[in-house]
Protein backbone atom coordinates (compact mmCIF):
# COMPACT_ATOMS: atom_id res chain seq x y z
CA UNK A 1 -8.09 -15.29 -29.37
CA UNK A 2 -9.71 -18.61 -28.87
CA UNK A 3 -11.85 -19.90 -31.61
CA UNK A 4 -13.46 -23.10 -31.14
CA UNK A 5 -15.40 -23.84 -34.20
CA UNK A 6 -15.88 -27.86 -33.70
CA UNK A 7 -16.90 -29.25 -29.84
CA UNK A 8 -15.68 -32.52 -30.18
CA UNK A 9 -12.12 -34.19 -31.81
CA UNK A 10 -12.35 -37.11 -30.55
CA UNK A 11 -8.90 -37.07 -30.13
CA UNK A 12 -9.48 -37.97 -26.50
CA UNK A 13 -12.06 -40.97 -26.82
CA UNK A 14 -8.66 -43.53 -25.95
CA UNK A 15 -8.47 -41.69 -22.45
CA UNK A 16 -5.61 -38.97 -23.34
CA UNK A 17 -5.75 -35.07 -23.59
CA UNK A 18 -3.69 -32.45 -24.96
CA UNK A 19 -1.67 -29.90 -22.59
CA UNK A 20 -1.42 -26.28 -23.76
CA UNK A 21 2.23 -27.02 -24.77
CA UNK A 22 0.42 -29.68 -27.06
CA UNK A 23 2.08 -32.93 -25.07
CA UNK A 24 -0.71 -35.65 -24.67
CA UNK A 25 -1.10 -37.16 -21.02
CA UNK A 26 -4.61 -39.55 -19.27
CA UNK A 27 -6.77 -37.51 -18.43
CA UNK A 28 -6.46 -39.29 -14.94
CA UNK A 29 -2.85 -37.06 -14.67
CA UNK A 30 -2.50 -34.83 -11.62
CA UNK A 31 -1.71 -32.05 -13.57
CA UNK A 32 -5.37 -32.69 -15.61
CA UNK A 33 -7.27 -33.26 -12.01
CA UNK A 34 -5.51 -29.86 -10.88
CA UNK A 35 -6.84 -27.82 -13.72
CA UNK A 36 -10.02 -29.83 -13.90
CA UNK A 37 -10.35 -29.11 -10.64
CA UNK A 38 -10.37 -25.56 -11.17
CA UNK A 39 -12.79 -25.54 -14.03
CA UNK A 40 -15.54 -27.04 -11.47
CA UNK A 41 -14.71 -24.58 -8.89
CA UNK A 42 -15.24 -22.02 -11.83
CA UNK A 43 -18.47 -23.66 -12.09
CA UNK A 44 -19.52 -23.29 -8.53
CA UNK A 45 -18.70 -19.78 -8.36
CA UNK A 46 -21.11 -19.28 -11.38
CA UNK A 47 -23.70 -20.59 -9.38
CA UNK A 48 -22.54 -18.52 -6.50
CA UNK A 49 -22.89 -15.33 -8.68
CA UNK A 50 -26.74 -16.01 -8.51
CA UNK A 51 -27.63 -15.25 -4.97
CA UNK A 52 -25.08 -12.31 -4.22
CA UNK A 53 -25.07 -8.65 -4.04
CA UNK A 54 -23.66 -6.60 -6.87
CA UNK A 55 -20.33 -5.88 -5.08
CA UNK A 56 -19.68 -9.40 -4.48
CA UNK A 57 -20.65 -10.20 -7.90
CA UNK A 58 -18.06 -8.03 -9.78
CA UNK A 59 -15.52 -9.53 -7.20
CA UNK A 60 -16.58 -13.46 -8.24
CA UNK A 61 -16.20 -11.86 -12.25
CA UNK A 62 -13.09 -11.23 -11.44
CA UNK A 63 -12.21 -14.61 -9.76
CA UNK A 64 -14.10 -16.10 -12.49
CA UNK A 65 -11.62 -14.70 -15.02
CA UNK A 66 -8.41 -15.35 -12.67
CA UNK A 67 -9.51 -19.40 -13.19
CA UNK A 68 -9.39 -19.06 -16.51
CA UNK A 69 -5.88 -17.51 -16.56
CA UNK A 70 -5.14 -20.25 -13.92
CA UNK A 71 -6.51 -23.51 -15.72
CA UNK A 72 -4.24 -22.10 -18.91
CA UNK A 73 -1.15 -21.78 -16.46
CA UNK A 74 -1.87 -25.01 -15.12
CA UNK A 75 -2.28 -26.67 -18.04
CA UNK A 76 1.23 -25.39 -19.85
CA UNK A 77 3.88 -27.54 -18.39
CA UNK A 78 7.54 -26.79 -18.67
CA UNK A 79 7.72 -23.05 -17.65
CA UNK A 80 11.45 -22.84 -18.38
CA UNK A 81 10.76 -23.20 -21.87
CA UNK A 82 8.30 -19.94 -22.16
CA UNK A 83 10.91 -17.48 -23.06
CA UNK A 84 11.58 -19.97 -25.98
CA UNK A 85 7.52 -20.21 -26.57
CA UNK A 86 6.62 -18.32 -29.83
CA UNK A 87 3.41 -17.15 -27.75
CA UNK A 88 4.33 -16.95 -24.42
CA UNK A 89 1.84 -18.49 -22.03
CA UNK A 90 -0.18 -17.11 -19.67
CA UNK A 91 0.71 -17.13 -16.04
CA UNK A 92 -0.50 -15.93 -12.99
CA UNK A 93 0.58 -12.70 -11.93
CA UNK A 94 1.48 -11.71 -8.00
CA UNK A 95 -0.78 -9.03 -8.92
CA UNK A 96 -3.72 -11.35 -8.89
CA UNK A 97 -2.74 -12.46 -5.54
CA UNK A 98 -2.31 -9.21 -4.50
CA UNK A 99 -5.81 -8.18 -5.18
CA UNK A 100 -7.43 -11.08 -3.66
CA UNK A 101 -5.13 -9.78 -0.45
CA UNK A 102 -6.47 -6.83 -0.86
CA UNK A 103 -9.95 -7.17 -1.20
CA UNK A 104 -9.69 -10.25 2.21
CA UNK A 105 -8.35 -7.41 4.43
CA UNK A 106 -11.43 -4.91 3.02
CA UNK A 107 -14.14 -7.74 4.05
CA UNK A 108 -12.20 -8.71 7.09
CA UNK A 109 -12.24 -5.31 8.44
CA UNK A 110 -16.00 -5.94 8.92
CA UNK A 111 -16.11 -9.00 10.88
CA UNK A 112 -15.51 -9.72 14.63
CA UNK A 113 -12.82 -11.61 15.26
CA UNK A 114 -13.51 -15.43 15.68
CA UNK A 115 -14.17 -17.25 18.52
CA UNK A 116 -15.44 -20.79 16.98
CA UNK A 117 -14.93 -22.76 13.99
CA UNK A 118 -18.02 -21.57 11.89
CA UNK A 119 -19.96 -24.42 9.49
CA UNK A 120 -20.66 -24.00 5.86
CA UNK A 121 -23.87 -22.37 6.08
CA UNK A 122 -26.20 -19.65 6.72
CA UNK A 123 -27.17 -17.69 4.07
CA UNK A 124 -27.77 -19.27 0.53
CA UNK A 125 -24.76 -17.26 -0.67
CA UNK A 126 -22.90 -18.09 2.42
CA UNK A 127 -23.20 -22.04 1.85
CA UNK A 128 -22.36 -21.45 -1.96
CA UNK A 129 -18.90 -19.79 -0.90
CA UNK A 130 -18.23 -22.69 1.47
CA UNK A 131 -18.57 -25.11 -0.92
CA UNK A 132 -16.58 -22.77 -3.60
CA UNK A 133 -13.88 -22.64 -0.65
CA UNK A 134 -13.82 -26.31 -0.43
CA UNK A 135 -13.18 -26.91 -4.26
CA UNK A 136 -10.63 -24.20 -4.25
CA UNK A 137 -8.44 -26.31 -1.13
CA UNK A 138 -8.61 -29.51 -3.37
CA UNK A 139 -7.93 -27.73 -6.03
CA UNK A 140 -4.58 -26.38 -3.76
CA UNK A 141 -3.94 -30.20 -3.00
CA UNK A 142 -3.50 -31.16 -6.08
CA UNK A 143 -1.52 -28.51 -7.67
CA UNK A 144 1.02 -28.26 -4.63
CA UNK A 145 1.04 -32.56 -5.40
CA UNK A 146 2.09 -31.45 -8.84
CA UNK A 147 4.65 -29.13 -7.69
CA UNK A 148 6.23 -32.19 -5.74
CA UNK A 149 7.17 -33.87 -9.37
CA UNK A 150 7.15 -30.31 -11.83
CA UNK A 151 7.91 -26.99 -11.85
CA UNK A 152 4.94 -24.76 -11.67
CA UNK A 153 4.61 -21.28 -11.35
CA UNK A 154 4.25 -20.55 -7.65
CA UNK A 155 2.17 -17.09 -8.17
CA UNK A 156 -0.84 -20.34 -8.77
CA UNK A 157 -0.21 -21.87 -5.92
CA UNK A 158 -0.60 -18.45 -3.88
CA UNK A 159 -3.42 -17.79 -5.47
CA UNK A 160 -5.35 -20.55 -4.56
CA UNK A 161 -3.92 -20.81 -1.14
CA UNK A 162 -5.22 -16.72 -0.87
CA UNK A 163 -8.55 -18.07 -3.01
CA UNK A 164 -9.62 -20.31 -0.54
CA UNK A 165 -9.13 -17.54 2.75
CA UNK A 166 -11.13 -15.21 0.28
CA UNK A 167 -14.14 -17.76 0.26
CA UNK A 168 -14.27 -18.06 3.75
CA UNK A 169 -13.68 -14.34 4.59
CA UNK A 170 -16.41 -13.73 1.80
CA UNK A 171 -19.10 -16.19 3.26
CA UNK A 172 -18.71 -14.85 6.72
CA UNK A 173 -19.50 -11.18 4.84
CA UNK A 174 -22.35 -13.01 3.21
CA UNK A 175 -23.68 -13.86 6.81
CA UNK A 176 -24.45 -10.26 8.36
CA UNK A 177 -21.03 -9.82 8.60
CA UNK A 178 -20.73 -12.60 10.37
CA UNK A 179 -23.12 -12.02 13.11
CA UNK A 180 -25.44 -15.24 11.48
CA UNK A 181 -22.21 -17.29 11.11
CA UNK A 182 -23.60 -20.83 12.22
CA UNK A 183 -20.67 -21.95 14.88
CA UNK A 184 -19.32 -24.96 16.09
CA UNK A 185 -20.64 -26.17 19.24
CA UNK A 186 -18.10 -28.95 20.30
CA UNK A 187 -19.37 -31.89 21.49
CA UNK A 188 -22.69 -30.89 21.51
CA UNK A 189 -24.48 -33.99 20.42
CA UNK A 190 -22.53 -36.60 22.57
């Protein structure tokens, strides 16, 4: 259980932070921007909760909770060491990648096959999950630029790659089922 009974330490006013494993890095360090990164994107589906329908509300709970489980595994370096840990860390499961899987090829069963790039847009709800989508891809950047220097579990990096496809697949459902998808028109303003 987390208890959190003072906001600020300012243990970090000199520019450092603690990892979960308790090391102290900048807070400028790719693997701080990667879970940082997914803290906003937790933000932004928050505000993404407001507009949508109850279904797609329980599903952005869940997703909500999955990027809290990912920030912690992000945030744990040195995953050889967990079975040494005396609590092991939390990681992402395939299982969470599995459901977002899942629940893509549900909403995807709906839609009409592309034709045209689509742009972020449409519906309130729609634009919200574009942006969310967005995050979730830097996010993805930045944790797979991790993974070029660290060992990190590679159920997180499937789950944002799947996190990001579940945006999109989810905005287009937020559009009519696609049918008010906004689409590309290319070159149409030369």
């Amino acid at each position: 259980m987390v208890v959190l009974n003072k906001i600020y330490t300012r243990t970090g006013d000199k520019g450092d932070t603690a990892l979960g494993n308790g090391a102290r890095v900048a807070k400028h360090d790719v693997r701080v921007d990667a879970y940082g990164t997914v803290d906003e994107l937790n933000c932004f589906v928050g505000m993404a909760r407001l507009t949508a329908t109850a279904e797609t509300d329980a599903a952005l709970s869940r997703i909500q909770n999955d990027l809290f489980d990912l920030g912690a595994d992000l945030c744990r370096p040195d995953m050889e060491k967990d079975a040494d840990a005396e609590y092991p860390p939390l990681r992402m499961a395939t299982a969470q990648v599995d459901r977002l899987e899942a629940e893509i090829d549900v909403m995807n069963a709906d839609l009409e096959p592309l034709r045209s790039f689509i742009l972020p847009g449409g519906s309130e709800l729609a634009a919200r999950l574009h942006l969310c989508r967005t995050i979730a891809r830097r996010a993805e950047r930045l944790a797979t630029q991790l993974a070029t220097t660290e060992n990190i579990n590679a159920a997180a990096l499937r789950y944002l790659n799947r996190l990001s496809d579940w945006f999109f697949v989810g905005a287009r459902m937020a559009n009519n089922a696609g049918k008010d998808d906004v689409l590309w028109v290319p070159g149409a303003n030369r």
